[in-house]
PDB file of N, CA and C in Angstrom:
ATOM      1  N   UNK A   1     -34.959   8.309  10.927  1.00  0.00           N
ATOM      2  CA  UNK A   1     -34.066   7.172  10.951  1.00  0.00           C
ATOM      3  C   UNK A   1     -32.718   7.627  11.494  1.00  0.00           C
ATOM      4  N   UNK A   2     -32.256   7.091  12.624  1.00  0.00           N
ATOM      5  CA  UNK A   2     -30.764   7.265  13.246  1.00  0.00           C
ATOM      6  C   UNK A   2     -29.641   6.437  12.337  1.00  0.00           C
ATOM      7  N   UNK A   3     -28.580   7.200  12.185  1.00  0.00           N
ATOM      8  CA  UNK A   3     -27.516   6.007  11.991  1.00  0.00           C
ATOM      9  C   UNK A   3     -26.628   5.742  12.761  1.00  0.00           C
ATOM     10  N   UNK A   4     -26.009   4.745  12.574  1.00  0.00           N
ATOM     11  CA  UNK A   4     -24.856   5.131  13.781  1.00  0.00           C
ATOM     12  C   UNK A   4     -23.342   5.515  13.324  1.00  0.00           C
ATOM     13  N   UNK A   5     -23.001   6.192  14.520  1.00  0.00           N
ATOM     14  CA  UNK A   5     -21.898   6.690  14.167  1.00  0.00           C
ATOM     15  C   UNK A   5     -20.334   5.890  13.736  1.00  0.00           C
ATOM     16  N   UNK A   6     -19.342   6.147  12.860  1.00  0.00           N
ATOM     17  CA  UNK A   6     -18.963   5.107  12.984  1.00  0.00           C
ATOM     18  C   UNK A   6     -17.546   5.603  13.796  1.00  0.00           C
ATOM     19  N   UNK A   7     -17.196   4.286  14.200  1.00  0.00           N
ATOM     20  CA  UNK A   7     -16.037   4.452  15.028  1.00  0.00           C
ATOM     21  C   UNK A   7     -14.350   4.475  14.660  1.00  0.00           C
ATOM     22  N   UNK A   8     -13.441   5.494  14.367  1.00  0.00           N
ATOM     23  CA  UNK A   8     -12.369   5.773  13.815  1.00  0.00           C
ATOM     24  C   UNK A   8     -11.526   5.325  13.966  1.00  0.00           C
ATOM     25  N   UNK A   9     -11.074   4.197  13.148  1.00  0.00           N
ATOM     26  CA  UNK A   9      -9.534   3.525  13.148  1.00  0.00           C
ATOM     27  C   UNK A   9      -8.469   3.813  13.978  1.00  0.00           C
ATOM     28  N   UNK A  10      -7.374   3.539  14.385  1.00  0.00           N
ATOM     29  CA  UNK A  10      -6.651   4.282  15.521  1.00  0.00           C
ATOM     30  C   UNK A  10      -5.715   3.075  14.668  1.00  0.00           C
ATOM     31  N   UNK A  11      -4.254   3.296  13.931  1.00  0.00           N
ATOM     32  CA  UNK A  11      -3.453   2.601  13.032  1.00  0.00           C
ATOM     33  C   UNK A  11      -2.255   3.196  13.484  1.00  0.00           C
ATOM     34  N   UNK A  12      -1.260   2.362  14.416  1.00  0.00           N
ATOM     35  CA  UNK A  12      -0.104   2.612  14.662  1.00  0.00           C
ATOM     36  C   UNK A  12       0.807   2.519  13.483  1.00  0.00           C
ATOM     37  N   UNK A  13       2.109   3.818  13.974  1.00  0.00           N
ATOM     38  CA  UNK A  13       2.970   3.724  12.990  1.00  0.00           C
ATOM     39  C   UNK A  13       4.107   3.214  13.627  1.00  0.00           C
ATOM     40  N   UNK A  14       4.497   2.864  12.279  1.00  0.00           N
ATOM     41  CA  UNK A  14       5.892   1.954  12.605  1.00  0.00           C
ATOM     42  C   UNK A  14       7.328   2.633  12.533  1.00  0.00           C
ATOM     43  N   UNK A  15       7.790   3.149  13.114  1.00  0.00           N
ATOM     44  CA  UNK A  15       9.583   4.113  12.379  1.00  0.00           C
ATOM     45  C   UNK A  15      10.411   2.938  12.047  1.00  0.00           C
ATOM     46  N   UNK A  16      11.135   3.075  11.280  1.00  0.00           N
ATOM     47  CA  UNK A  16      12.519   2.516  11.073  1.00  0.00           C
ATOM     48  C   UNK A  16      13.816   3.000  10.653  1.00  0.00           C
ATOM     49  N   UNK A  17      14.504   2.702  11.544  1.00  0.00           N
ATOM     50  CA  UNK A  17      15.833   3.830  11.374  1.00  0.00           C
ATOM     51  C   UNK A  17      16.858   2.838  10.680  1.00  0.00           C
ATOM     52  N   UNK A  18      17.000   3.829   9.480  1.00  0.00           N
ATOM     53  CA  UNK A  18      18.170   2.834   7.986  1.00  0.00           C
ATOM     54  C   UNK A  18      19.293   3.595   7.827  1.00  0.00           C
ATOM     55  N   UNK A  19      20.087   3.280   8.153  1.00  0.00           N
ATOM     56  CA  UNK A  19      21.756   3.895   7.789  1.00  0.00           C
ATOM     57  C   UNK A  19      21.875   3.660   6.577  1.00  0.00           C
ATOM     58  N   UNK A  20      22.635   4.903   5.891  1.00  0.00           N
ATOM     59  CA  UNK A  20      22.578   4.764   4.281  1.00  0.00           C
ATOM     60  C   UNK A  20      24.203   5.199   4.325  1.00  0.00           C
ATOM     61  N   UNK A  21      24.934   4.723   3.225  1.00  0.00           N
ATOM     62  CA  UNK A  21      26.313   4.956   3.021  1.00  0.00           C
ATOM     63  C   UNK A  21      26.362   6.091   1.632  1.00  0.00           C
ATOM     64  N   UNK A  22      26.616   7.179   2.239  1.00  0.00           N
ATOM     65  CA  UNK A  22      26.461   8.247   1.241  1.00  0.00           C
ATOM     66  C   UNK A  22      27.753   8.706   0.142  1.00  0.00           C
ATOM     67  N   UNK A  23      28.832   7.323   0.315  1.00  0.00           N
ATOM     68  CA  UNK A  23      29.757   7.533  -0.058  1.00  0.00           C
ATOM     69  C   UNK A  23      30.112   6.853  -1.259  1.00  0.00           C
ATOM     70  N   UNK A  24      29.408   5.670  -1.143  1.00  0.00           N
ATOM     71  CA  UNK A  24      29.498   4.393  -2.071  1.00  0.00           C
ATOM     72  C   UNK A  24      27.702   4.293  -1.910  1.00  0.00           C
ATOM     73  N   UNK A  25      27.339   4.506  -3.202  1.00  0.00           N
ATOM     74  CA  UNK A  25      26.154   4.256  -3.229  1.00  0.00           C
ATOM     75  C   UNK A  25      25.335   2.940  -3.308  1.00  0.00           C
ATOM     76  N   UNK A  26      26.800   1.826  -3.815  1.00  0.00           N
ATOM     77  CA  UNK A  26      26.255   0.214  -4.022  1.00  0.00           C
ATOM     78  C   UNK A  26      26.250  -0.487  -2.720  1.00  0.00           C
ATOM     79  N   UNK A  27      26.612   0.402  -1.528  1.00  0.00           N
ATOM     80  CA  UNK A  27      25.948  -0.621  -0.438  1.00  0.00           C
ATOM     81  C   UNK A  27      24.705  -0.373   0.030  1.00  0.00           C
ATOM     82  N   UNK A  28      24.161  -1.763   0.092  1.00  0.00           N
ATOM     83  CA  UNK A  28      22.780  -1.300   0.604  1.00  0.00           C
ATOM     84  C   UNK A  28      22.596  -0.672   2.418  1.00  0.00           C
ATOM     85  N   UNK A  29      21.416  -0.094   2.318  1.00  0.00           N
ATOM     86  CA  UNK A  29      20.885   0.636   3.480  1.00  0.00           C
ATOM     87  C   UNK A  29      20.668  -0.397   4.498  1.00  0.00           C
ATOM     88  N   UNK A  30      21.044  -0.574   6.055  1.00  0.00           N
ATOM     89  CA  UNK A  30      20.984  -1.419   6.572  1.00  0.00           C
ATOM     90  C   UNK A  30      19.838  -0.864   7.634  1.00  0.00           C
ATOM     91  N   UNK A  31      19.135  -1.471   8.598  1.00  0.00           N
ATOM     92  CA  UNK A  31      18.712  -0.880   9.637  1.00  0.00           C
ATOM     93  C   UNK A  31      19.566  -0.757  10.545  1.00  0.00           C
ATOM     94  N   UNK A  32      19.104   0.394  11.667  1.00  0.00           N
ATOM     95  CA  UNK A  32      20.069   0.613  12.704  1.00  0.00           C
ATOM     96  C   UNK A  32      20.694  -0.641  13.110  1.00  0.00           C
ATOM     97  N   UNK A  33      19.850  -1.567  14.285  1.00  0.00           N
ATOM     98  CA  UNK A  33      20.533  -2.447  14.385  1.00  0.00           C
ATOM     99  C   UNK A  33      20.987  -3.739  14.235  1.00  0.00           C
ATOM    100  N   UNK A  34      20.802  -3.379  12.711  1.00  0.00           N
ATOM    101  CA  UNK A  34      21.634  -4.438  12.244  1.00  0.00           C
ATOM    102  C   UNK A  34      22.873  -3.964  11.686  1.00  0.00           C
ATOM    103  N   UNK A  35      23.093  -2.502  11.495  1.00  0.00           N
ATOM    104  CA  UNK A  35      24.457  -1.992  11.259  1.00  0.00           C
ATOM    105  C   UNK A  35      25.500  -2.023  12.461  1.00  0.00           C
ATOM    106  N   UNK A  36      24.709  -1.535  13.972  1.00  0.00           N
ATOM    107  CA  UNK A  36      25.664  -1.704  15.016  1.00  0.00           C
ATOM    108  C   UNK A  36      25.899  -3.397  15.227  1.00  0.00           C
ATOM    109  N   UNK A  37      25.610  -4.039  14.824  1.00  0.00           N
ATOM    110  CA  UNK A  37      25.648  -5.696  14.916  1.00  0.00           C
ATOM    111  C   UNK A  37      26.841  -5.651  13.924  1.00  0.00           C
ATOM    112  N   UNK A  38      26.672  -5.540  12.808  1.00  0.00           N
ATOM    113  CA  UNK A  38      27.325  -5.856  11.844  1.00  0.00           C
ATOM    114  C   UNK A  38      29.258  -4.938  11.610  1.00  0.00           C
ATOM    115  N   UNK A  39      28.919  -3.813  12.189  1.00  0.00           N
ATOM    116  CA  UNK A  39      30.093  -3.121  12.336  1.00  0.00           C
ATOM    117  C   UNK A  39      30.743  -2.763  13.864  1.00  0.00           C
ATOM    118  N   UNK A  40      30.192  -2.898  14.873  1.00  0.00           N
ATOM    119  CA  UNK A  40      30.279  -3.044  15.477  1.00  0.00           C
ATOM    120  C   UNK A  40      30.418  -1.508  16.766  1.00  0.00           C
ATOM    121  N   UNK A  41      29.541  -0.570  15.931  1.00  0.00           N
ATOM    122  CA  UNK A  41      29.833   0.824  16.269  1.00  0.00           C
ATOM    123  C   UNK A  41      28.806   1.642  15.899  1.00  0.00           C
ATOM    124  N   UNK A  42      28.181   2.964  16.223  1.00  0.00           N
ATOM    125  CA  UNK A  42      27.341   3.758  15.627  1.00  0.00           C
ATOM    126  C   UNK A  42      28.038   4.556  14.551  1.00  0.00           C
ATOM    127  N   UNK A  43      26.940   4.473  13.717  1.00  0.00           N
ATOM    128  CA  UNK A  43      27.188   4.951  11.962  1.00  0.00           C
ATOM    129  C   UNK A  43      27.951   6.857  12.004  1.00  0.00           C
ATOM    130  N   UNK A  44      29.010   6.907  11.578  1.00  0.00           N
ATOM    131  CA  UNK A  44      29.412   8.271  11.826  1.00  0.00           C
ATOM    132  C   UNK A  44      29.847   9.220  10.622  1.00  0.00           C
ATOM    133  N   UNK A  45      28.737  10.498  10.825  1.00  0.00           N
ATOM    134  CA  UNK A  45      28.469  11.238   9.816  1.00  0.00           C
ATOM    135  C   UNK A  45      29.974  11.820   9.364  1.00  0.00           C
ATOM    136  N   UNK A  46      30.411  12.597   8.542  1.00  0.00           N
ATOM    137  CA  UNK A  46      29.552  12.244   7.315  1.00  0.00           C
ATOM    138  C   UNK A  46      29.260  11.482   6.113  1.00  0.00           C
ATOM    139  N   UNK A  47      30.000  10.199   6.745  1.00  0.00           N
ATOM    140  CA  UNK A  47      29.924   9.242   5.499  1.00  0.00           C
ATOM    141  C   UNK A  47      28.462   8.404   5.843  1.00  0.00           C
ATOM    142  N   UNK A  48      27.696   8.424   6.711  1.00  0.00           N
ATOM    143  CA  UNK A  48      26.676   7.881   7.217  1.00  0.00           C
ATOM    144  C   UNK A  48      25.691   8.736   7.483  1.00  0.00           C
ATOM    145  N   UNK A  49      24.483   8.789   6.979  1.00  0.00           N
ATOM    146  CA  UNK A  49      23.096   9.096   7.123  1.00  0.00           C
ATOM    147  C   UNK A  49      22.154   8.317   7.652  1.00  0.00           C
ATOM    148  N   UNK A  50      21.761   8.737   9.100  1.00  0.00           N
ATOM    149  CA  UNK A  50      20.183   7.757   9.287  1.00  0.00           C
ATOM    150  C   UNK A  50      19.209   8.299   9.320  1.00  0.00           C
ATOM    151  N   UNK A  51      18.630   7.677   8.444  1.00  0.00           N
ATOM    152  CA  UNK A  51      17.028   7.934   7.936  1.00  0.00           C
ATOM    153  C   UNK A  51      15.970   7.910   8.788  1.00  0.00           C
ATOM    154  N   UNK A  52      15.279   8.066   9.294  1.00  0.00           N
ATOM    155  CA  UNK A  52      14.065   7.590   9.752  1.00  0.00           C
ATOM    156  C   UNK A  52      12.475   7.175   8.899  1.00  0.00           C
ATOM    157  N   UNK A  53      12.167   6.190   8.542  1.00  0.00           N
ATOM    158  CA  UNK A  53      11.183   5.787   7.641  1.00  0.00           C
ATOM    159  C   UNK A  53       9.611   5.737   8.493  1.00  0.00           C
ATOM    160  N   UNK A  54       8.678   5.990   8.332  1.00  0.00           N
ATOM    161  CA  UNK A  54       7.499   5.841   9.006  1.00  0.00           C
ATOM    162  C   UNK A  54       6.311   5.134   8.148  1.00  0.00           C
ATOM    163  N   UNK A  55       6.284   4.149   8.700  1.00  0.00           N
ATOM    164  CA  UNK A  55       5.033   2.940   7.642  1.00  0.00           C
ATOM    165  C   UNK A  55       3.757   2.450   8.630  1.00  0.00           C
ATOM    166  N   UNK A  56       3.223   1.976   7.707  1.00  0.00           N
ATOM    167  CA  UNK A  56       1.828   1.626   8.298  1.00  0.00           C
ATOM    168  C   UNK A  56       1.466   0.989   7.466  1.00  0.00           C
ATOM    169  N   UNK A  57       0.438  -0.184   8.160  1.00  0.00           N
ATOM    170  CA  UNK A  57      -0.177  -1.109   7.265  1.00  0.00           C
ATOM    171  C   UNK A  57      -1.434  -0.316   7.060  1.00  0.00           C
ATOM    172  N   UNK A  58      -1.952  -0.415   5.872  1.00  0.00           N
ATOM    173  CA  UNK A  58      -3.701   0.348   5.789  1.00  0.00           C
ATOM    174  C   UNK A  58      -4.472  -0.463   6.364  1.00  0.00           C
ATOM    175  N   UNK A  59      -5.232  -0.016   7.114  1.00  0.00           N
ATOM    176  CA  UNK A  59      -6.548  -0.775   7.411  1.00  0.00           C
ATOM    177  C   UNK A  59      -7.610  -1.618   6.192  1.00  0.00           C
ATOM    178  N   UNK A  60      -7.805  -0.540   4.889  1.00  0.00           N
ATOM    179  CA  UNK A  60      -8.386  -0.393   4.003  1.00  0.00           C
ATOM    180  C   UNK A  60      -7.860  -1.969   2.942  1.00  0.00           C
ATOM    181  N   UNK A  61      -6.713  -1.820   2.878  1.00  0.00           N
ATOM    182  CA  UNK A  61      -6.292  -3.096   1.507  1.00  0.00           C
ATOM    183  C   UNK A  61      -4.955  -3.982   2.293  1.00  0.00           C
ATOM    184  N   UNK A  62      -4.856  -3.491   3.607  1.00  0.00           N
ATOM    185  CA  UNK A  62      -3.791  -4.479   4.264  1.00  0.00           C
ATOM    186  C   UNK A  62      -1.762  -4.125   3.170  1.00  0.00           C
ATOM    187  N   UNK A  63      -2.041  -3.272   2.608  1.00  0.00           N
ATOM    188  CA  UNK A  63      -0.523  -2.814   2.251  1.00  0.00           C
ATOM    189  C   UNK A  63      -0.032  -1.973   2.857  1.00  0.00           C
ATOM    190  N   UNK A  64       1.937  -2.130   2.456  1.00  0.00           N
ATOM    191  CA  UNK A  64       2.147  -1.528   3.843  1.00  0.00           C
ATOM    192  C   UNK A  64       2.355   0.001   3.016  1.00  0.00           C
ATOM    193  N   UNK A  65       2.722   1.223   3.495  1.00  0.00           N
ATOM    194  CA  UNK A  65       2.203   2.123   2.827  1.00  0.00           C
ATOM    195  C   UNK A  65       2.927   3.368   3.765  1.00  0.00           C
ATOM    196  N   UNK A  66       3.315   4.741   3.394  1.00  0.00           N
ATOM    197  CA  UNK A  66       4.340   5.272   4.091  1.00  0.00           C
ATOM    198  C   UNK A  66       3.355   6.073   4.436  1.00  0.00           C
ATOM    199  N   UNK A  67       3.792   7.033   5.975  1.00  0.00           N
ATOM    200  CA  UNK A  67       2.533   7.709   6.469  1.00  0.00           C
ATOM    201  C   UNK A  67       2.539   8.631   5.681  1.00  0.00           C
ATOM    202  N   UNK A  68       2.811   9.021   4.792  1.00  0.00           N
ATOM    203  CA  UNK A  68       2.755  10.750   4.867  1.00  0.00           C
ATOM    204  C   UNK A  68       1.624   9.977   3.127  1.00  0.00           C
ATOM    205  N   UNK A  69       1.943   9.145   2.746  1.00  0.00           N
ATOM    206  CA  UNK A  69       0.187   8.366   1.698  1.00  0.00           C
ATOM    207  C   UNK A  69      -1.034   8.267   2.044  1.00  0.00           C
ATOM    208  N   UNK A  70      -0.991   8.722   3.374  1.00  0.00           N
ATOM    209  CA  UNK A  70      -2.552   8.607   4.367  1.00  0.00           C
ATOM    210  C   UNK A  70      -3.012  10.013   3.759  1.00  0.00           C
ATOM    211  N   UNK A  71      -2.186  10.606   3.421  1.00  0.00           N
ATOM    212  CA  UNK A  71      -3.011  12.019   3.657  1.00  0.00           C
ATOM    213  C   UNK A  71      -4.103  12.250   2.007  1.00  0.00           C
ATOM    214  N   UNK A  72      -3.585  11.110   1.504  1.00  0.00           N
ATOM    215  CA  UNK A  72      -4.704  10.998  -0.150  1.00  0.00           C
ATOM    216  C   UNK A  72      -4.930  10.493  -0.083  1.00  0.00           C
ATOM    217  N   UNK A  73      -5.654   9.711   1.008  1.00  0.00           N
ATOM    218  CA  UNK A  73      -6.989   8.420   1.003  1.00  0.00           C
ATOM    219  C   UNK A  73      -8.319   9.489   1.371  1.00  0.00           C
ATOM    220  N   UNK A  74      -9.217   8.884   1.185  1.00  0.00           N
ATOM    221  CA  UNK A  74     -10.436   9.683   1.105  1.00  0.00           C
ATOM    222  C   UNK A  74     -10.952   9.653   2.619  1.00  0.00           C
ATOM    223  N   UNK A  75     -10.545   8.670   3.572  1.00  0.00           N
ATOM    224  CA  UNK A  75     -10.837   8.254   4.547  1.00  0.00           C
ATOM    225  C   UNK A  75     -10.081   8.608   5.696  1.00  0.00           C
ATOM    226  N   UNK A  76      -8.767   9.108   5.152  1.00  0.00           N
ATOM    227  CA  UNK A  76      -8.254   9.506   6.190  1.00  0.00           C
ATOM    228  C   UNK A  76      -8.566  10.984   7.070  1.00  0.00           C
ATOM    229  N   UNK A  77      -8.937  10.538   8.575  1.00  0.00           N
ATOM    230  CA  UNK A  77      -9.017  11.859   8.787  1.00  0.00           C
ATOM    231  C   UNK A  77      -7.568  12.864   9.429  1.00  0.00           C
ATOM    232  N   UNK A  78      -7.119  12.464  10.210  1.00  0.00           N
ATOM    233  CA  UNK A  78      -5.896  13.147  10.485  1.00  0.00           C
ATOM    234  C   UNK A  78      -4.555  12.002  11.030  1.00  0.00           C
ATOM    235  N   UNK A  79      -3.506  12.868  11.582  1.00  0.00           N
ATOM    236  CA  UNK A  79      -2.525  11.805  12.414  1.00  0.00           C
ATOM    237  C   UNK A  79      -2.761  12.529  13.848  1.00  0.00           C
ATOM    238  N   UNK A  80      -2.404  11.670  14.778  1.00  0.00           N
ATOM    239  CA  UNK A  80      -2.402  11.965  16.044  1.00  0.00           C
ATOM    240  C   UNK A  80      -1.169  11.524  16.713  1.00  0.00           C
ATOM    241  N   UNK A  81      -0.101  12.054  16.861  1.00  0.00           N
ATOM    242  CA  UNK A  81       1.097  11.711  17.256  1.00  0.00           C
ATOM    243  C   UNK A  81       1.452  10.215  16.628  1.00  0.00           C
ATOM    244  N   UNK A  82       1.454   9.307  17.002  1.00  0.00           N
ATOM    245  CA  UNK A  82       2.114   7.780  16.633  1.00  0.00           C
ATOM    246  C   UNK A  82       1.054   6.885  16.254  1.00  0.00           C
ATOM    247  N   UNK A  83       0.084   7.603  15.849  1.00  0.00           N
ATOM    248  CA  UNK A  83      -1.525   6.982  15.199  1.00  0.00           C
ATOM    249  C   UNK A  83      -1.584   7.696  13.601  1.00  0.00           C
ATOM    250  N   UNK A  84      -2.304   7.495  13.068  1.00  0.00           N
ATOM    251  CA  UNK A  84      -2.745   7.554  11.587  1.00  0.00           C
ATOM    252  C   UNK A  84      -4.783   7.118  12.209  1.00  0.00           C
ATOM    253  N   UNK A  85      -5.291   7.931  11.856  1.00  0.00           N
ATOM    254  CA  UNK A  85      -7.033   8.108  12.589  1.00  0.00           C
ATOM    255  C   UNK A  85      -7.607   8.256  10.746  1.00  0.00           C
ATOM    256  N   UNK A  86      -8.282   6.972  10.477  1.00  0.00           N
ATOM    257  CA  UNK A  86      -9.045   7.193   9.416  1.00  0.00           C
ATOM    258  C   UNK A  86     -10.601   6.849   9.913  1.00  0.00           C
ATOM    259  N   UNK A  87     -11.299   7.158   8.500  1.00  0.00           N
ATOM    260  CA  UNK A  87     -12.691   5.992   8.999  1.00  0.00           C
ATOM    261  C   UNK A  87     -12.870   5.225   8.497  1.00  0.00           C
ATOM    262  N   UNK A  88     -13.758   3.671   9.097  1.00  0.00           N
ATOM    263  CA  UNK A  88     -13.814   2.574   8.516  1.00  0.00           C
ATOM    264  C   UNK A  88     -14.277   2.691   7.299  1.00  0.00           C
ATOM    265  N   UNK A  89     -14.112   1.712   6.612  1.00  0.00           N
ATOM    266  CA  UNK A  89     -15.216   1.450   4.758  1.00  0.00           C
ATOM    267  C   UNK A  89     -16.387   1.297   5.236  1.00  0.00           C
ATOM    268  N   UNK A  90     -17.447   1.846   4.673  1.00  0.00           N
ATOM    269  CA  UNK A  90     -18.980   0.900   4.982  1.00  0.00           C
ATOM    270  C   UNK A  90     -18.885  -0.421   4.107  1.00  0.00           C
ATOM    271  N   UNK A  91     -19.558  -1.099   4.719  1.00  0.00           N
ATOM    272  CA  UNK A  91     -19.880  -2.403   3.866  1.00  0.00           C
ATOM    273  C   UNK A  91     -21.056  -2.411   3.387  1.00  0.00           C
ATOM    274  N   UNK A  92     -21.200  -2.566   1.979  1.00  0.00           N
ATOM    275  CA  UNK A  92     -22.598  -1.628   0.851  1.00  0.00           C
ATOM    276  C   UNK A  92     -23.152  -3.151   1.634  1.00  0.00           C
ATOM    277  N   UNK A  93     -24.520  -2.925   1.305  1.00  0.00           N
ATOM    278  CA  UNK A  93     -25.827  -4.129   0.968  1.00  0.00           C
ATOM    279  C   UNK A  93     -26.042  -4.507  -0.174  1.00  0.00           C
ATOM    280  N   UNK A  94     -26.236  -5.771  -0.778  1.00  0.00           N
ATOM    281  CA  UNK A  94     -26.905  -5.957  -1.763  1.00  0.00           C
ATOM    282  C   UNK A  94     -28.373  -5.544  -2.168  1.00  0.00           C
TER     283      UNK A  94
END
């Protein structure tokens, strides 16, 4: 009996770059550009930190989920530059 092979997810990641105010901790983190919108200038260290965040939706349950959580799914097999490469779920039979 053959099976077939199955074919490996290919799940883009998403970056997002968040300026954080490391000075006053009660303002919130803005994204890049909505900070150069809003102030009218790039964020300048060292009262400003930008983050870079990397997310992905799972294939598996549709949440969104940070890449470096791929690596404790059972399914995941590796990253490939700006991909996240798992394998599909089987779908059992009754």
């Amino acid at each position: 009996m053959r099976y077939p092979l199955e074919i490996p997810r290919m799940t883009p990641i998403r970056r997002i770059q968040v300026v954080v105010d490391v000075e006053d901790p009660m303002v919130p983190a803005l994204p890049l550009p909505d900070f150069i919108k809003a102030f009218g200038k790039e964020p300048e260290p060292p009262r400003y930190r930008v983050l870079t965040i990397e997310v992905l939706v799972c294939p598996e349950d549709g949440n969104v989920v940070l890449a470096s959580e791929c690596a404790e799914c059972p399914r995941f097999l590796r990253r490939s530059g700006d991909y996240i490469i798992c394998v599909p779920s089987r779908v059992s039979s009754p």
